[in-house]
N, C-alpha and C. Protein backbone atom coordinates (compact mmCIF):
# COMPACT_ATOMS: atom_id res chain seq x y z
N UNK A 1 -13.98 -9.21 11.32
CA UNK A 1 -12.61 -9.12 10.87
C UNK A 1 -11.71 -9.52 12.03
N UNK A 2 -10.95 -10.41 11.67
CA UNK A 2 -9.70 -10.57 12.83
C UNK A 2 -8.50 -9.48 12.48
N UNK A 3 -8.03 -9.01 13.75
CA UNK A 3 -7.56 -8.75 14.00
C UNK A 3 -5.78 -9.45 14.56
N UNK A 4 -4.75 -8.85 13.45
CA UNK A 4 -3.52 -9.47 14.28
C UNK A 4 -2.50 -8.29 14.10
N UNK A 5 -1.99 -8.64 15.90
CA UNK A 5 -1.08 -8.07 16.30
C UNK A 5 -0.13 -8.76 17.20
N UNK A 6 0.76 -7.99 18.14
CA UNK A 6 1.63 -7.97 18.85
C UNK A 6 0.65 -9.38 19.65
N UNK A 7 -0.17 -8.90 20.11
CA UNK A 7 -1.33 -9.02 20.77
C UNK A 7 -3.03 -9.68 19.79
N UNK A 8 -2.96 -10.55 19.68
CA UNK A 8 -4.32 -11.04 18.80
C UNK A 8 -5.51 -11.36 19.27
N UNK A 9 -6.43 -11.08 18.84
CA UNK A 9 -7.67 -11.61 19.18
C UNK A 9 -8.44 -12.34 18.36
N UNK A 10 -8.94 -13.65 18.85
CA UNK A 10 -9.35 -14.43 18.20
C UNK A 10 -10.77 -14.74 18.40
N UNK A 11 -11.83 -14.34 18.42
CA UNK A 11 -13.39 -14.12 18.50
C UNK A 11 -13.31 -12.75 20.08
N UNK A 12 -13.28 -13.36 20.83
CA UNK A 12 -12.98 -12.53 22.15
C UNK A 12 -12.17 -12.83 23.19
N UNK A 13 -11.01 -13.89 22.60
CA UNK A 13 -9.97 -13.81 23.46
C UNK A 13 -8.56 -12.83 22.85
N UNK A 14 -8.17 -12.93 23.81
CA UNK A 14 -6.75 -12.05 23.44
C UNK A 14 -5.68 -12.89 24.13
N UNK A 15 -4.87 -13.23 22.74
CA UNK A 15 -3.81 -14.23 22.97
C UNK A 15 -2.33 -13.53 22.46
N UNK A 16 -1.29 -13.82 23.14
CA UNK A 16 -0.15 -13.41 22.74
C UNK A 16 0.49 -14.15 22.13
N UNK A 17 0.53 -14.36 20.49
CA UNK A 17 1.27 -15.27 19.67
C UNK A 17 1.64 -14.09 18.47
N UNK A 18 3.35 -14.39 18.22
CA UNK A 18 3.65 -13.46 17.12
C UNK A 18 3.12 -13.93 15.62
N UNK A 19 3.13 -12.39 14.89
CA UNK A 19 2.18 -12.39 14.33
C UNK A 19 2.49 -13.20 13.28
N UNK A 20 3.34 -13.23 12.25
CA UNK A 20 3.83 -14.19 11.19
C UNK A 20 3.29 -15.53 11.48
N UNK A 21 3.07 -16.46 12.11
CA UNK A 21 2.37 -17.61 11.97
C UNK A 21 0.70 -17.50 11.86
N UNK A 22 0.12 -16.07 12.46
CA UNK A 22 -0.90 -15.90 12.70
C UNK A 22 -1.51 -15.66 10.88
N UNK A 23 -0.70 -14.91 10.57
CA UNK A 23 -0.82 -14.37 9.14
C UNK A 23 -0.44 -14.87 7.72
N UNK A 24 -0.13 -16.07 8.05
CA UNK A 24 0.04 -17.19 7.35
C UNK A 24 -1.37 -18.01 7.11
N UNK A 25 -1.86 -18.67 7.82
CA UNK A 25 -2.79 -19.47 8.05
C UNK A 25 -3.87 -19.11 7.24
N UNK A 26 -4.83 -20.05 7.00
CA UNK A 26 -5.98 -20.05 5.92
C UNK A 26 -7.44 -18.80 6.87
N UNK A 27 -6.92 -18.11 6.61
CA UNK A 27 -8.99 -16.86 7.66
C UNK A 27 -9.38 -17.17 6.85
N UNK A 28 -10.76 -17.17 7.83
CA UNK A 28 -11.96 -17.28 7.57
C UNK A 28 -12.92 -15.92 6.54
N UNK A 29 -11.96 -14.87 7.04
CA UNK A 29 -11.99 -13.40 6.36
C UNK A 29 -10.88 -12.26 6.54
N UNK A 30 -11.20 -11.34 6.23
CA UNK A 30 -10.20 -10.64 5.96
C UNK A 30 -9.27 -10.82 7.25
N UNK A 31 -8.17 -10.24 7.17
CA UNK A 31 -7.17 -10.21 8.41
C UNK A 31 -6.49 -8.62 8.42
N UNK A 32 -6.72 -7.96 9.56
CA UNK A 32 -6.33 -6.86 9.72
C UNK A 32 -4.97 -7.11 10.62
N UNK A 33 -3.81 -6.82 10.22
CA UNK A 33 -2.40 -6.68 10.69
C UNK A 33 -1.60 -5.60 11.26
N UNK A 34 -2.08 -5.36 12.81
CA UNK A 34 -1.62 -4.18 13.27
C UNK A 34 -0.10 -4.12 14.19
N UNK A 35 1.18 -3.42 14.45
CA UNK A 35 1.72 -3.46 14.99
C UNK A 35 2.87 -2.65 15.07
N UNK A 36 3.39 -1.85 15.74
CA UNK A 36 4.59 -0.90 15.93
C UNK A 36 5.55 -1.42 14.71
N UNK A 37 6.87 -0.47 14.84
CA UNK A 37 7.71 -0.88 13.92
C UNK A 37 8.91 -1.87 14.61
N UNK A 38 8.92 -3.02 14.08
CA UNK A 38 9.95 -3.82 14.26
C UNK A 38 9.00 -5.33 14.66
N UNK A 39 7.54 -5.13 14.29
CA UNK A 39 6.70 -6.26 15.35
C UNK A 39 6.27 -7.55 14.37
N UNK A 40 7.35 -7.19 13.30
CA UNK A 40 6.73 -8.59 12.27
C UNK A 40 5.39 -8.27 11.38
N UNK A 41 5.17 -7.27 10.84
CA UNK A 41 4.26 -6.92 10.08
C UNK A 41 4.44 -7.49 8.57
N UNK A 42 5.63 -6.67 8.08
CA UNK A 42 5.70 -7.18 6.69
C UNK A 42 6.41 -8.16 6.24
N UNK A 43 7.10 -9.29 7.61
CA UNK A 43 7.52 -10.22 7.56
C UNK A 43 6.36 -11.02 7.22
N UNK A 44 5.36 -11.22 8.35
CA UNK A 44 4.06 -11.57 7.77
C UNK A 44 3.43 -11.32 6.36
N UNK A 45 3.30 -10.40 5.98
CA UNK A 45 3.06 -10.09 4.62
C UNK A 45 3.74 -11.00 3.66
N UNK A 46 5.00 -10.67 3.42
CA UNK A 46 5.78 -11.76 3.05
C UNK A 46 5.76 -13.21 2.95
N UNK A 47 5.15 -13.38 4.26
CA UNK A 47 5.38 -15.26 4.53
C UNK A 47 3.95 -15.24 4.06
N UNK A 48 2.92 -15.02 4.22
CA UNK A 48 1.16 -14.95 3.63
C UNK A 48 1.53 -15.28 2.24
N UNK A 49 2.04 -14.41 1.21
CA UNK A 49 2.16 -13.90 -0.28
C UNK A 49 3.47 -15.45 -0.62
N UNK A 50 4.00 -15.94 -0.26
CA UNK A 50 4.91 -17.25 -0.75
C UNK A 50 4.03 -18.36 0.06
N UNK A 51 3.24 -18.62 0.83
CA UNK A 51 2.25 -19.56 1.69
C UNK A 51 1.38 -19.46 0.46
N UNK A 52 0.97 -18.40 -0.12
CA UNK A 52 -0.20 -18.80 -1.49
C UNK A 52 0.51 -19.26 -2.50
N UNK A 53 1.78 -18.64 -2.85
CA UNK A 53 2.03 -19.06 -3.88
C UNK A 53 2.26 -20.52 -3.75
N UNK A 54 2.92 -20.66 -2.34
CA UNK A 54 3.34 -22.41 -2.44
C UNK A 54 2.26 -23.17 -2.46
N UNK A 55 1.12 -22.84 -1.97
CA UNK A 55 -0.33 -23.23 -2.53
C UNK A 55 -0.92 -23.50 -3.45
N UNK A 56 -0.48 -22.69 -4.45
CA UNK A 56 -0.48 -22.73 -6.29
C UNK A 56 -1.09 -21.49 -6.82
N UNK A 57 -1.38 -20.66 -5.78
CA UNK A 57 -1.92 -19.58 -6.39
C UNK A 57 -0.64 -18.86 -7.05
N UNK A 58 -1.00 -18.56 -8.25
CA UNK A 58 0.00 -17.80 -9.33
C UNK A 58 0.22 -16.35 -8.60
N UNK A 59 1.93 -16.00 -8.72
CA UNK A 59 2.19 -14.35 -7.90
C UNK A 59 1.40 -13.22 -8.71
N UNK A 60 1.08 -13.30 -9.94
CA UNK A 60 0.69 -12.67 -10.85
C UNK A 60 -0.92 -12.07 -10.43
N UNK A 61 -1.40 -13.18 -9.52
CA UNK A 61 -2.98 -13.03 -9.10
C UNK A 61 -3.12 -12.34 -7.43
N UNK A 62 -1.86 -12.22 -7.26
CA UNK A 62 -1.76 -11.76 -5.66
C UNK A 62 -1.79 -10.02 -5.99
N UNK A 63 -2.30 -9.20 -5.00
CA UNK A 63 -1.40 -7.64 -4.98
C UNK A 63 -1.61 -7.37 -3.56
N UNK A 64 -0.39 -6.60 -3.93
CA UNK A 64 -0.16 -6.19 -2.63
C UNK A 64 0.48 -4.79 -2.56
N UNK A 65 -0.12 -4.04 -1.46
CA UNK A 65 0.14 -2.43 -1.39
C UNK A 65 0.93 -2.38 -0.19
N UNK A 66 1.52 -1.53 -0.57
CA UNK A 66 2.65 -0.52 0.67
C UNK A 66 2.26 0.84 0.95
N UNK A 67 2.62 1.59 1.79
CA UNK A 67 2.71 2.89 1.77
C UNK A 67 3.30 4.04 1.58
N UNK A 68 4.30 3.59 0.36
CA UNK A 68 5.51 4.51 -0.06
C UNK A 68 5.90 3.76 -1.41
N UNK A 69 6.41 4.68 -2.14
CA UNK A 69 7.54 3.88 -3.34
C UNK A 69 8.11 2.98 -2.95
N UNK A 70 8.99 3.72 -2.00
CA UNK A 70 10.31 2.67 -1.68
C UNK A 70 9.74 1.83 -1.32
N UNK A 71 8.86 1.22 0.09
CA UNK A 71 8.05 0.68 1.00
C UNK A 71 8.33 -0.35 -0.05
N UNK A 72 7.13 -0.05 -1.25
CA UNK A 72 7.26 -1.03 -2.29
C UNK A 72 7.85 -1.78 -3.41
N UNK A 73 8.99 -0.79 -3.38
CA UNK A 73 10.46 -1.75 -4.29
C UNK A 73 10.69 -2.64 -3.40
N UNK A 74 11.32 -2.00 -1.89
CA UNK A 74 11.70 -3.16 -0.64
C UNK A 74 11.15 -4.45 -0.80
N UNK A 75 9.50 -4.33 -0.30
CA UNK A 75 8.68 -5.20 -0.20
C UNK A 75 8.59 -6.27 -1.54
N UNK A 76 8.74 -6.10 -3.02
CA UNK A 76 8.87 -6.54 -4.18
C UNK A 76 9.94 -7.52 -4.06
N UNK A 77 11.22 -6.64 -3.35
CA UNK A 77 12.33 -7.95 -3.59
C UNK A 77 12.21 -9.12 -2.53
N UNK A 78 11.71 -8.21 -1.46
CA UNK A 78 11.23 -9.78 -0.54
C UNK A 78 10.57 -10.82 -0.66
N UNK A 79 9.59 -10.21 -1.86
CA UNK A 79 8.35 -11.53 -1.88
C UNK A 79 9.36 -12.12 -2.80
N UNK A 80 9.70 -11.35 -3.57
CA UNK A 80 10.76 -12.23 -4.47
C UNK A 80 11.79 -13.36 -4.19
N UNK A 81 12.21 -12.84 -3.29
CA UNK A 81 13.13 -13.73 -2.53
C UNK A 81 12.74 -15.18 -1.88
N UNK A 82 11.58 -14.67 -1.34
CA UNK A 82 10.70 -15.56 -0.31
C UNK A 82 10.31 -16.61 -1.11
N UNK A 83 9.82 -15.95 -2.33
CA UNK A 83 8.95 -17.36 -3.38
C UNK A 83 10.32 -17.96 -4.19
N UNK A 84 11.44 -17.62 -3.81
CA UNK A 84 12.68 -18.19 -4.85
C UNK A 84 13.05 -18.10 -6.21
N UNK A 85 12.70 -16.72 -6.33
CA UNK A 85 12.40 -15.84 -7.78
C UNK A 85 11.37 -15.97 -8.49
N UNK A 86 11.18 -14.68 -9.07
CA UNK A 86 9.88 -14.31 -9.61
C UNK A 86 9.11 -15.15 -10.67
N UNK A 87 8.33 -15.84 -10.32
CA UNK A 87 7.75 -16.69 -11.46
C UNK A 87 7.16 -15.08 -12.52
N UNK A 88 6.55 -14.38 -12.05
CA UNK A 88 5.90 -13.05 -12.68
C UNK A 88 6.56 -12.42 -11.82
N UNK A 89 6.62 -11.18 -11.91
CA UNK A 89 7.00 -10.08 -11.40
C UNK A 89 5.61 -9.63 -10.51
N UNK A 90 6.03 -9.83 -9.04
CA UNK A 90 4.42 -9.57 -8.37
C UNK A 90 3.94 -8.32 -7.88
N UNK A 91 2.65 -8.11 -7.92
CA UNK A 91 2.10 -6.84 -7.85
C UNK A 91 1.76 -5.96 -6.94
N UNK A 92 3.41 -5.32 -6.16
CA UNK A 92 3.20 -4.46 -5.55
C UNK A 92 3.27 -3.30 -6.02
N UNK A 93 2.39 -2.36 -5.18
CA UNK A 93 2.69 -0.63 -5.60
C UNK A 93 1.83 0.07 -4.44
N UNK A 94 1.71 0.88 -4.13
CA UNK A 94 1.14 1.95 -3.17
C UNK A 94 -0.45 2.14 -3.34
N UNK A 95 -1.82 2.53 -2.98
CA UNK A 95 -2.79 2.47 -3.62
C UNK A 95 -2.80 3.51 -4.64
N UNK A 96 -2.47 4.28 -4.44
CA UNK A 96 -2.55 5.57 -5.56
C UNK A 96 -2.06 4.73 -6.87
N UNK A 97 -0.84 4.51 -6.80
CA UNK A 97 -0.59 3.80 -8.21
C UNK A 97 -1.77 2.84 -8.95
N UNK A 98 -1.85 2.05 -7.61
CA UNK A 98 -2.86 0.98 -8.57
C UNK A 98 -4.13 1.94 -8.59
N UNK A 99 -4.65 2.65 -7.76
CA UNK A 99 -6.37 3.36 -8.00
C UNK A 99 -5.80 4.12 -9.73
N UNK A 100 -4.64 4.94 -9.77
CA UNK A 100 -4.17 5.26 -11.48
C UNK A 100 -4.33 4.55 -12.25
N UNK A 101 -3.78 2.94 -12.15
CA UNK A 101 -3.88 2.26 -12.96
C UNK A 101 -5.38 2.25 -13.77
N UNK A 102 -6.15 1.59 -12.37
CA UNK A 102 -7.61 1.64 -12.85
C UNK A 102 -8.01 2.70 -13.69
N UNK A 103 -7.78 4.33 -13.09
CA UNK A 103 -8.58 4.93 -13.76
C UNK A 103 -8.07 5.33 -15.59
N UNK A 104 -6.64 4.87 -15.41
CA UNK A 104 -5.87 4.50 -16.58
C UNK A 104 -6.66 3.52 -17.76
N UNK A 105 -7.12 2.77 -17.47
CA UNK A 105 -7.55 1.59 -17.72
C UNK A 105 -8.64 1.07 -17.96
N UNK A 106 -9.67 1.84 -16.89
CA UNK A 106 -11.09 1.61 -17.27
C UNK A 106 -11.85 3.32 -17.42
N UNK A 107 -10.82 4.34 -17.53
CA UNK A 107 -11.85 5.83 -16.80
C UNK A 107 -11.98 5.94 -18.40
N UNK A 108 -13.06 7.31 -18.61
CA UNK A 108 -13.22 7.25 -19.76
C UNK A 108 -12.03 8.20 -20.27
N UNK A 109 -12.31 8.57 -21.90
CA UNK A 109 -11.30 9.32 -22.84
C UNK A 109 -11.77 10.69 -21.84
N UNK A 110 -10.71 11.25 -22.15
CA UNK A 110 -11.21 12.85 -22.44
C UNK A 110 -11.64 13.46 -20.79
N UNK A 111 -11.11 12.71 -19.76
CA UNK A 111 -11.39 13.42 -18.35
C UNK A 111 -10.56 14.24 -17.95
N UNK A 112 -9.18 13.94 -17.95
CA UNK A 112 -7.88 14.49 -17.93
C UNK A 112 -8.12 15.58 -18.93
N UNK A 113 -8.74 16.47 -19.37
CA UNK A 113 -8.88 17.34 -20.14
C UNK A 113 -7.70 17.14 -21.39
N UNK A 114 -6.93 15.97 -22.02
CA UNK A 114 -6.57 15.71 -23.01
C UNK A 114 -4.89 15.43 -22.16
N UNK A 115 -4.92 15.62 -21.16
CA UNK A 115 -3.56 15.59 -20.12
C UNK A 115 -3.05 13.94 -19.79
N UNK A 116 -2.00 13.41 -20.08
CA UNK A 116 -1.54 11.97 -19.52
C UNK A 116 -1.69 12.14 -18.06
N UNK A 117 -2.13 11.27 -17.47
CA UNK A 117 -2.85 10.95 -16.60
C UNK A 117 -1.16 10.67 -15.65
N UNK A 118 -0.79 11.65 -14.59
CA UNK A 118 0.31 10.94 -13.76
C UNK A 118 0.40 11.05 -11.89
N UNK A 119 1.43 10.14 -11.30
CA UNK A 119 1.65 11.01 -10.17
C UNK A 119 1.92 11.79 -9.63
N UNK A 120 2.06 12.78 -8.51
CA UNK A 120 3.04 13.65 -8.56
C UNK A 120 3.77 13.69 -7.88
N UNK A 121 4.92 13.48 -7.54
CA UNK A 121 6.21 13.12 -6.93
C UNK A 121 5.61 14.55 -5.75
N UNK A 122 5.93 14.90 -4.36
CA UNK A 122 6.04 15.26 -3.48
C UNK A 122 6.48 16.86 -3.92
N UNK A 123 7.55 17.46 -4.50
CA UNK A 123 7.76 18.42 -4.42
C UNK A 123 6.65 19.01 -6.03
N UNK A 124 6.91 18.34 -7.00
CA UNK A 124 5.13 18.46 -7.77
C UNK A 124 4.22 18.76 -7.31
N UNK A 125 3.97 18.23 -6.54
CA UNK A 125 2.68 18.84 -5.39
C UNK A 125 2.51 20.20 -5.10
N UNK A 126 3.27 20.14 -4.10
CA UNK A 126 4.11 21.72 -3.46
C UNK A 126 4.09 22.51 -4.95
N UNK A 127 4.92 22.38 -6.05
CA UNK A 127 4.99 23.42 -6.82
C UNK A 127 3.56 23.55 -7.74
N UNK A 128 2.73 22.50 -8.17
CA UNK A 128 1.56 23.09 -8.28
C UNK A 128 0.20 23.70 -7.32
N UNK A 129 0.67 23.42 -6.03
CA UNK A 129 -0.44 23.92 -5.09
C UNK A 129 -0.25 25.41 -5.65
N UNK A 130 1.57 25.58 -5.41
CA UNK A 130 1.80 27.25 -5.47
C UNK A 130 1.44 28.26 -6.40
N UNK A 131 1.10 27.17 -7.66
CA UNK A 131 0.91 27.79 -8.79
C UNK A 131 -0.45 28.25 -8.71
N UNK A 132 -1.19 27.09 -8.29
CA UNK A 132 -3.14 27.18 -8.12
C UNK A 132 -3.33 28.58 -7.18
N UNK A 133 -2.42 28.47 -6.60
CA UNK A 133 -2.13 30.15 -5.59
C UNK A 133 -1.98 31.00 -5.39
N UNK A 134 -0.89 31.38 -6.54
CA UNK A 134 -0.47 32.00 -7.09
C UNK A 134 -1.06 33.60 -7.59
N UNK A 135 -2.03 33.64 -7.89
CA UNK A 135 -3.08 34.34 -8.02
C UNK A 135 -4.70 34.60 -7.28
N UNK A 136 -4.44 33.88 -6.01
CA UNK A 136 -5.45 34.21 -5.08
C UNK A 136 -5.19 34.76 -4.07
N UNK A 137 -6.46 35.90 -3.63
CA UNK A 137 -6.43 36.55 -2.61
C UNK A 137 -5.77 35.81 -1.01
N UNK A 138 -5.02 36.03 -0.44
CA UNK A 138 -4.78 35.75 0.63
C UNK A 138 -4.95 36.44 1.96
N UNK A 139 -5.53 37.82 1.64
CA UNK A 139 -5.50 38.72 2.66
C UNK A 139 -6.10 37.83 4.15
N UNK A 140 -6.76 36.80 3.53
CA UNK A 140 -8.25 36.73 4.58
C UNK A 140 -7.45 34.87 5.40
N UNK A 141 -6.33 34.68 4.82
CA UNK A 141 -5.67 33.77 5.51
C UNK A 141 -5.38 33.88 7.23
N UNK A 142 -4.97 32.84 7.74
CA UNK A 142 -4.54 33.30 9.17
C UNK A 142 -3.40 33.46 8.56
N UNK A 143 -2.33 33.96 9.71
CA UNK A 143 -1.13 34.34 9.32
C UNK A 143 -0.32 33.52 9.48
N UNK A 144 -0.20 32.19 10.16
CA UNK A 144 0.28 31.07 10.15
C UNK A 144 0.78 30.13 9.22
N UNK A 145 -0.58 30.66 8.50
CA UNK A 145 -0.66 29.96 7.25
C UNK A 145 -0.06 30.58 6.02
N UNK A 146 0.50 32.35 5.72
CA UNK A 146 1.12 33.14 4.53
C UNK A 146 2.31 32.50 4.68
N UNK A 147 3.08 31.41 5.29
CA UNK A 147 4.47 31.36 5.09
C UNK A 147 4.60 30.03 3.98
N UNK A 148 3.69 29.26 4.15
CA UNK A 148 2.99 27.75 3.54
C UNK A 148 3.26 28.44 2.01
């Protein structure tokens, strides 16, 4: 796997070229894209995802994950922008969404114990942990942990 960053390595050299041209270009295999915030990461992303499309690959056949909601509305209007409006509407979302999709899609009937299958927004979380909790012994907790 290559590796690109701030800093790249290309079999076993380490060359300093920013990363957006690096992450453009046709690999040989996957490309791992590492770098602080502000270092041209999802600019790269960006310029990769309109470099295929201007290629002919259809946006519709691309996906691409973020690590947040927002992350991925942001990221949506950029590619958008980048390819000069949406031929399709292209396929970003977070992995959780898309691993849902799948299990949406291909899992069987009846796993969800008859329940629509959803995410749970952040404070969802929190209020069903409390609930699962709700009724268990805690004596044997550290005490660090009774305020959680």
């Amino acid at each position: 796997m290559e590796i690109v960053s701030g800093a790249c390595l290309h079999g076993d050299v380490l060359s300093e070229q920013p990363i957006s041209p690096l992450a453009t270009r046709d690999p040989d295999g996957p490309v791992l894209v590492v770098g602080g915030p502000g270092t041209g990461k999802t600019t790269a992303l960006v310029d990769s995802v309109a470099a295929l499309v201007r290629a002919g690959t259809p946006l519709d056949r691309i996906a691409v994950f973020a690590g947040s909601r927002p992350a991925a509305q942001e990221l949506r209007g950029r590619i958008v922008r980048a390819v000069g409006g949406a031929q399709r509407q292209p396929k970003v979302s977070t992995m959780h969404a898309f691993c849902l999709g799948l299990v949406r899609r291909y899992g069987e009937e009846g796993q969800s114990g008859g329940h629509p299958l959803t995410l749970l927004t952040a404070p969802e979380q929190e209020f069903r942990v409390r609930e699962l909790l709700a009724h268990h012994d805690v004596s044997r907790w550290p005490p660090e942990l009774l305020d959680a």
